[in-house]
N, C-alpha and C. Protein backbone atom coordinates (compact mmCIF):
# COMPACT_ATOMS: atom_id res chain seq x y z
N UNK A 1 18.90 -15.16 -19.22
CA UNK A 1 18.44 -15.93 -18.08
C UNK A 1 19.20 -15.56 -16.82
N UNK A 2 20.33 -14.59 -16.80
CA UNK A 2 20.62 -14.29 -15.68
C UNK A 2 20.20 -13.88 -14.51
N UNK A 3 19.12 -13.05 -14.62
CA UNK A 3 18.51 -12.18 -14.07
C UNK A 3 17.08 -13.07 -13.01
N UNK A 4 17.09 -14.45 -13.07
CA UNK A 4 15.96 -14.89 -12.59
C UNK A 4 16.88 -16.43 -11.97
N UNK A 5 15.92 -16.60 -10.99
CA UNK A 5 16.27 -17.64 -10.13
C UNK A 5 16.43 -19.22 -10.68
N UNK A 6 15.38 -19.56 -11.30
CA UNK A 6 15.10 -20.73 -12.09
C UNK A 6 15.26 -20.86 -13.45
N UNK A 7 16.25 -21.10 -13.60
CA UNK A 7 17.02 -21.26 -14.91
C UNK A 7 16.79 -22.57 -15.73
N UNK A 8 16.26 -22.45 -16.47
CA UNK A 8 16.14 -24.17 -17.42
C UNK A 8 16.19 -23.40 -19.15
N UNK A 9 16.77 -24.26 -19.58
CA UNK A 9 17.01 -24.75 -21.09
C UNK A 9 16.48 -25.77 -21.44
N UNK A 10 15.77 -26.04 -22.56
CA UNK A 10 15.53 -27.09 -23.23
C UNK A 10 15.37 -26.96 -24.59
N UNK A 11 16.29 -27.67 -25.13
CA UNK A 11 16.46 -28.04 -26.63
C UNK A 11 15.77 -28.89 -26.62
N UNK A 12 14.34 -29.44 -27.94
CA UNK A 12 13.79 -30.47 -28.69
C UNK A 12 13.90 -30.79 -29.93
N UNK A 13 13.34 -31.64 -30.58
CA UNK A 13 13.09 -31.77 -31.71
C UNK A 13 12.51 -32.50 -31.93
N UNK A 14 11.70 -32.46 -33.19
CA UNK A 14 10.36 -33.14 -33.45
C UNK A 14 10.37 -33.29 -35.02
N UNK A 15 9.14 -34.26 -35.86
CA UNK A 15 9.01 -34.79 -37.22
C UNK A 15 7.77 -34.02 -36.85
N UNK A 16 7.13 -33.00 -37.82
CA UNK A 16 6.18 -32.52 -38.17
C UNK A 16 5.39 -32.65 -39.40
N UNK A 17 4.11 -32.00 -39.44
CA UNK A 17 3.46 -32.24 -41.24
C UNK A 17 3.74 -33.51 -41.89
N UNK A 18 3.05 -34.52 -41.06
CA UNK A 18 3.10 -35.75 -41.62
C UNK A 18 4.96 -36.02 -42.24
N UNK A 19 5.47 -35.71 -41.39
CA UNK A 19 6.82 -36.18 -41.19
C UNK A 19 7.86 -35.29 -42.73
N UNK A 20 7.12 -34.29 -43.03
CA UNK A 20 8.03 -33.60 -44.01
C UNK A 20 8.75 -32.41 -43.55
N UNK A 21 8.35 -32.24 -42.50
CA UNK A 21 9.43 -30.87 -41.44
C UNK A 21 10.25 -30.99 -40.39
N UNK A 22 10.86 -30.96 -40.19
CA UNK A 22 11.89 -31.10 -38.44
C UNK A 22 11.51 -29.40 -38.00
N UNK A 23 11.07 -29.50 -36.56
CA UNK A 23 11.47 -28.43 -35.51
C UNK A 23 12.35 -29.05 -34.75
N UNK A 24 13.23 -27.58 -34.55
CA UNK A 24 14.43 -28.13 -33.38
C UNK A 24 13.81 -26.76 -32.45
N UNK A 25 13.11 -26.84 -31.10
CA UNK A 25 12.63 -25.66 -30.53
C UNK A 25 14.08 -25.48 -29.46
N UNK A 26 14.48 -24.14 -28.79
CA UNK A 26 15.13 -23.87 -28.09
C UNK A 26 14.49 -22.85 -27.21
N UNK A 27 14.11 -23.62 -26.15
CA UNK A 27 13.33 -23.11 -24.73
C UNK A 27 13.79 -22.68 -23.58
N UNK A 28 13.65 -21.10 -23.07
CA UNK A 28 14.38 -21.03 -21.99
C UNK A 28 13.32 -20.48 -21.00
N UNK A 29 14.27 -20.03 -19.96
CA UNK A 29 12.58 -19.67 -18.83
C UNK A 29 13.47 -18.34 -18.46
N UNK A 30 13.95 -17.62 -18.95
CA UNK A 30 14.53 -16.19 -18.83
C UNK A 30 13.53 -14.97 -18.55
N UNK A 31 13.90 -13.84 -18.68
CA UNK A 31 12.69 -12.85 -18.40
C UNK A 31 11.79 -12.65 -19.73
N UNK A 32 12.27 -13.00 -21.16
CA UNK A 32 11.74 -13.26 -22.39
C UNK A 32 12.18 -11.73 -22.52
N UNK A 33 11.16 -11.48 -24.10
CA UNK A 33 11.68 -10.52 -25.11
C UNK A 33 10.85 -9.42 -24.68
N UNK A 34 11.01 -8.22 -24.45
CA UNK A 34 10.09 -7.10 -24.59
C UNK A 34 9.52 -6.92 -25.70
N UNK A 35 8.19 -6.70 -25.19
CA UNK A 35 7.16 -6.01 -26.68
C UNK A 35 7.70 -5.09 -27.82
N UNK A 36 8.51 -4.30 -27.63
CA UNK A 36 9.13 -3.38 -28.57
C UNK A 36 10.10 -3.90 -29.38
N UNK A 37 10.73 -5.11 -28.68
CA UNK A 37 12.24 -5.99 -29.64
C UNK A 37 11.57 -6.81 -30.08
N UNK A 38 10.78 -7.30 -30.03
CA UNK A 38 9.95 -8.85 -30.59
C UNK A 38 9.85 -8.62 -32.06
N UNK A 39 8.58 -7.28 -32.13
CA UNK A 39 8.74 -7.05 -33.47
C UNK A 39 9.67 -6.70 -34.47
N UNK A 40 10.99 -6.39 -33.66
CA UNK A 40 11.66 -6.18 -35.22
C UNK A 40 13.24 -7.19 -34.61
N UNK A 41 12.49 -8.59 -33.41
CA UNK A 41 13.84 -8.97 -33.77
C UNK A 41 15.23 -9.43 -34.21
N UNK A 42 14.18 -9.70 -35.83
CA UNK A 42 15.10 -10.36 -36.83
C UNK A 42 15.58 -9.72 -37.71
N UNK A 43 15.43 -8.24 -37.32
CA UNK A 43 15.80 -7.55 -38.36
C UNK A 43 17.31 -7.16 -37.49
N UNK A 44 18.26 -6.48 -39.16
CA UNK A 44 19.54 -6.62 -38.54
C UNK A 44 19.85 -5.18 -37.54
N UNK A 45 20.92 -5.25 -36.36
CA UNK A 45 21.35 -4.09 -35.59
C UNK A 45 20.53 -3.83 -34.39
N UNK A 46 19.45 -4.95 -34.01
CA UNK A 46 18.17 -5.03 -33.14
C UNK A 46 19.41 -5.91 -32.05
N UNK A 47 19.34 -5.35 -31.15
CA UNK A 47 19.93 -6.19 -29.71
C UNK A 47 19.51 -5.73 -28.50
N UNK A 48 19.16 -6.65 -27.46
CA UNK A 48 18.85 -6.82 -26.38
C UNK A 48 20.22 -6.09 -25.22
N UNK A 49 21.21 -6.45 -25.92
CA UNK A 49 22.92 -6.46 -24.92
C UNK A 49 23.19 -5.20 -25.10
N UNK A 50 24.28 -4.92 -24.04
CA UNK A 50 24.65 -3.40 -24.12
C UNK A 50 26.15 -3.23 -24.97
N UNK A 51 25.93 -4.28 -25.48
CA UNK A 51 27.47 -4.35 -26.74
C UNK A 51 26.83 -5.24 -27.63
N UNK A 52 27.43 -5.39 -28.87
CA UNK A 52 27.03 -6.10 -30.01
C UNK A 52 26.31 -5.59 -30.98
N UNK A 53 26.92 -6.37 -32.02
CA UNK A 53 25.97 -5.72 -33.61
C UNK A 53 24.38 -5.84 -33.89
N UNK A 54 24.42 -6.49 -33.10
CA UNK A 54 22.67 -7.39 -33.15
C UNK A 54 22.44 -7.97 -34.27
N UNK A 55 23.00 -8.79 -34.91
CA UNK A 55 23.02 -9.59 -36.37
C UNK A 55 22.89 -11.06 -36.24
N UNK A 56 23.68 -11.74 -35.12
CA UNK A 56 23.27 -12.51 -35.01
C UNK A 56 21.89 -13.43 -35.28
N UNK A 57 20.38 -13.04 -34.88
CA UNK A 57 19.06 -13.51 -34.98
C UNK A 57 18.69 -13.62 -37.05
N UNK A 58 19.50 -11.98 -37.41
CA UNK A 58 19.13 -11.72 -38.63
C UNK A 58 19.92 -12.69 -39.34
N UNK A 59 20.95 -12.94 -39.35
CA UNK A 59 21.78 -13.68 -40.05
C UNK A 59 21.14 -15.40 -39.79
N UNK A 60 20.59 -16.01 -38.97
CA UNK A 60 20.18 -17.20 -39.00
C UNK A 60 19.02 -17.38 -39.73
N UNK A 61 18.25 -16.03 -39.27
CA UNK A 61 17.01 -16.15 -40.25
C UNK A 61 16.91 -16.36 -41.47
N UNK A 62 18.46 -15.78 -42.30
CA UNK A 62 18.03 -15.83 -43.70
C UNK A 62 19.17 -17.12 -44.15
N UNK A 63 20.13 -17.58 -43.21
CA UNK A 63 20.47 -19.45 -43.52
C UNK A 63 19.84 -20.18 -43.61
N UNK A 64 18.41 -19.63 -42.23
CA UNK A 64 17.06 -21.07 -42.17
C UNK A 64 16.41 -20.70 -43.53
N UNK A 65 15.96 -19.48 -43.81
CA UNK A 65 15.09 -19.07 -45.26
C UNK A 65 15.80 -19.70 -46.28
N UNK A 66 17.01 -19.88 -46.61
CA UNK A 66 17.82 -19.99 -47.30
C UNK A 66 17.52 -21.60 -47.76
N UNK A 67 17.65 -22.32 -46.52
CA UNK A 67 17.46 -23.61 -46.52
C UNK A 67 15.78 -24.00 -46.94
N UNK A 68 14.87 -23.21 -47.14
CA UNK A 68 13.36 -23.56 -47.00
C UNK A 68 12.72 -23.55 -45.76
N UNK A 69 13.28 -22.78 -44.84
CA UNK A 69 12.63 -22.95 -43.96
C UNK A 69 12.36 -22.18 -42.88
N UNK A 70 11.96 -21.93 -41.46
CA UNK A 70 11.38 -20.63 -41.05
C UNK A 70 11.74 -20.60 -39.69
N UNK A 71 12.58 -19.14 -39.18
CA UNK A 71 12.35 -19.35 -37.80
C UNK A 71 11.80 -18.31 -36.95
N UNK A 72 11.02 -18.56 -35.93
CA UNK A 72 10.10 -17.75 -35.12
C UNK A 72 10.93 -17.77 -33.70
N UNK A 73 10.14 -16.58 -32.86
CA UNK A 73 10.51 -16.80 -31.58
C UNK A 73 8.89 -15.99 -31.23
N UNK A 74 8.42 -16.89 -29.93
CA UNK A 74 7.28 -16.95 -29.08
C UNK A 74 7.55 -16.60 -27.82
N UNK A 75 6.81 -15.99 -27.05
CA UNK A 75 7.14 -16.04 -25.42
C UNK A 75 6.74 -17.56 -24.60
N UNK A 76 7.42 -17.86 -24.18
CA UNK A 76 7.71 -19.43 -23.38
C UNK A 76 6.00 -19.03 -22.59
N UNK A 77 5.29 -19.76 -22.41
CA UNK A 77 3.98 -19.92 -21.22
C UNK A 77 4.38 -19.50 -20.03
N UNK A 78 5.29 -20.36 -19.55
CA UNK A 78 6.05 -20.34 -18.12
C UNK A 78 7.06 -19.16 -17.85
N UNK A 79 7.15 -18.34 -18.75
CA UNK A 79 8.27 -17.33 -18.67
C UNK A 79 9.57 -17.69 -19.73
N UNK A 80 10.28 -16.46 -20.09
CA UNK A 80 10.95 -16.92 -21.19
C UNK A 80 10.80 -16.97 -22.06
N UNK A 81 11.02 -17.24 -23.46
CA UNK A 81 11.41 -17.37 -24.78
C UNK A 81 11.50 -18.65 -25.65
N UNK A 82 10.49 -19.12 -26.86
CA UNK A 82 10.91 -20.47 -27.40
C UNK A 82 10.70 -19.95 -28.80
N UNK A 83 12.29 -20.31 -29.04
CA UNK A 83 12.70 -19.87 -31.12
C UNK A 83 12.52 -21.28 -31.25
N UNK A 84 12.16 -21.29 -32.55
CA UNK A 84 11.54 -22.66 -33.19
C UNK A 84 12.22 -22.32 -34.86
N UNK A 85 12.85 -23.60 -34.89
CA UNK A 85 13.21 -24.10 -36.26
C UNK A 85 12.66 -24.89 -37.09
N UNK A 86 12.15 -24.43 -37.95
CA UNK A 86 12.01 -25.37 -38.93
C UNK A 86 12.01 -25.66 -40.01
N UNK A 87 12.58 -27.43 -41.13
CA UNK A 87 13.08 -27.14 -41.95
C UNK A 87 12.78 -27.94 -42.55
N UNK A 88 12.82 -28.35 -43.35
CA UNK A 88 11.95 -29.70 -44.89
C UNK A 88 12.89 -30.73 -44.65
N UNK A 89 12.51 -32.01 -44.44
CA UNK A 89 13.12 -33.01 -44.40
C UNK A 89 13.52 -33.54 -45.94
N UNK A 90 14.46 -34.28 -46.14
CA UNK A 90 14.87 -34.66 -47.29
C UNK A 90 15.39 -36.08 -46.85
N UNK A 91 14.67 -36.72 -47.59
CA UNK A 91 15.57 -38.46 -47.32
C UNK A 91 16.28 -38.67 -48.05
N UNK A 92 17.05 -40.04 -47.87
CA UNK A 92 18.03 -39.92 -48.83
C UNK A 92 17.88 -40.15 -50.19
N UNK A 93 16.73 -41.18 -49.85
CA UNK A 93 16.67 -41.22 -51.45
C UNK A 93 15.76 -40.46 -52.50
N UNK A 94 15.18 -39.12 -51.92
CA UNK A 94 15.07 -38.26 -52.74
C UNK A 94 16.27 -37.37 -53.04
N UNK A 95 17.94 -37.70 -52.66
CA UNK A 95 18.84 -36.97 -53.09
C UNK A 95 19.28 -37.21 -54.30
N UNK A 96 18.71 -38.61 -54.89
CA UNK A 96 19.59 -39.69 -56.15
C UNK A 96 20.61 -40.13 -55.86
N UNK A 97 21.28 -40.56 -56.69
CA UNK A 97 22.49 -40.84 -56.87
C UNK A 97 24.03 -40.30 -57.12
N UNK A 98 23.55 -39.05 -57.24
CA UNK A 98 24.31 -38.18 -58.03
C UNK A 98 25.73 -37.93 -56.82
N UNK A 99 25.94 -38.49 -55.46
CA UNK A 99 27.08 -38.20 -55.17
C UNK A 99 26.48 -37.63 -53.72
């Protein structure tokens, strides 16, 4: 988001699928992703920066997979970028008792 005048962030979150999913979306209004990084940018050693491993995106992807659950990134409408989380809700009392 450096690179542009109007800078906004917005973190949400929401109860989805009849209340069995949480999205937590993270919205920015930056210049967004180029067509060529989009597609592979969850794969590992893929970076945007002129330093870094580019692991970061890959490594969350497979904690959220890990957990049941999925994360995407979209180009924002307005400009920018929105990664979206999402993950299976669990109440408590489908945990039991067990501790």
């Amino acid at each position: 988001m450096q690179a542009v005048d109007g800078r906004e962030l917005v973190i949400a979150t929401r109860a989805i699928m009849a209340d069995t999913m949480a999205e937590a979306s993270v919205i920015d209004t930056g210049q967004g992703i180029r067509a060529e990084i989009s597609e592979r940018l969850f794969q590992p050693f893929v970076t945007t920066k002129a330093s870094g491993t580019g692991l970061g995106l890959s490594i969350c992807r497979e904690i959220v997979e890990a957990h049941h659950g999925q994360l995407s990134a979209a180009p924002n409408p307005s400009g920018g970028t929105v990664f979206r989380i999402m993950l299976p809700i669990t109440r408590e009392e489908d945990l039991g008792s067990g501790g």
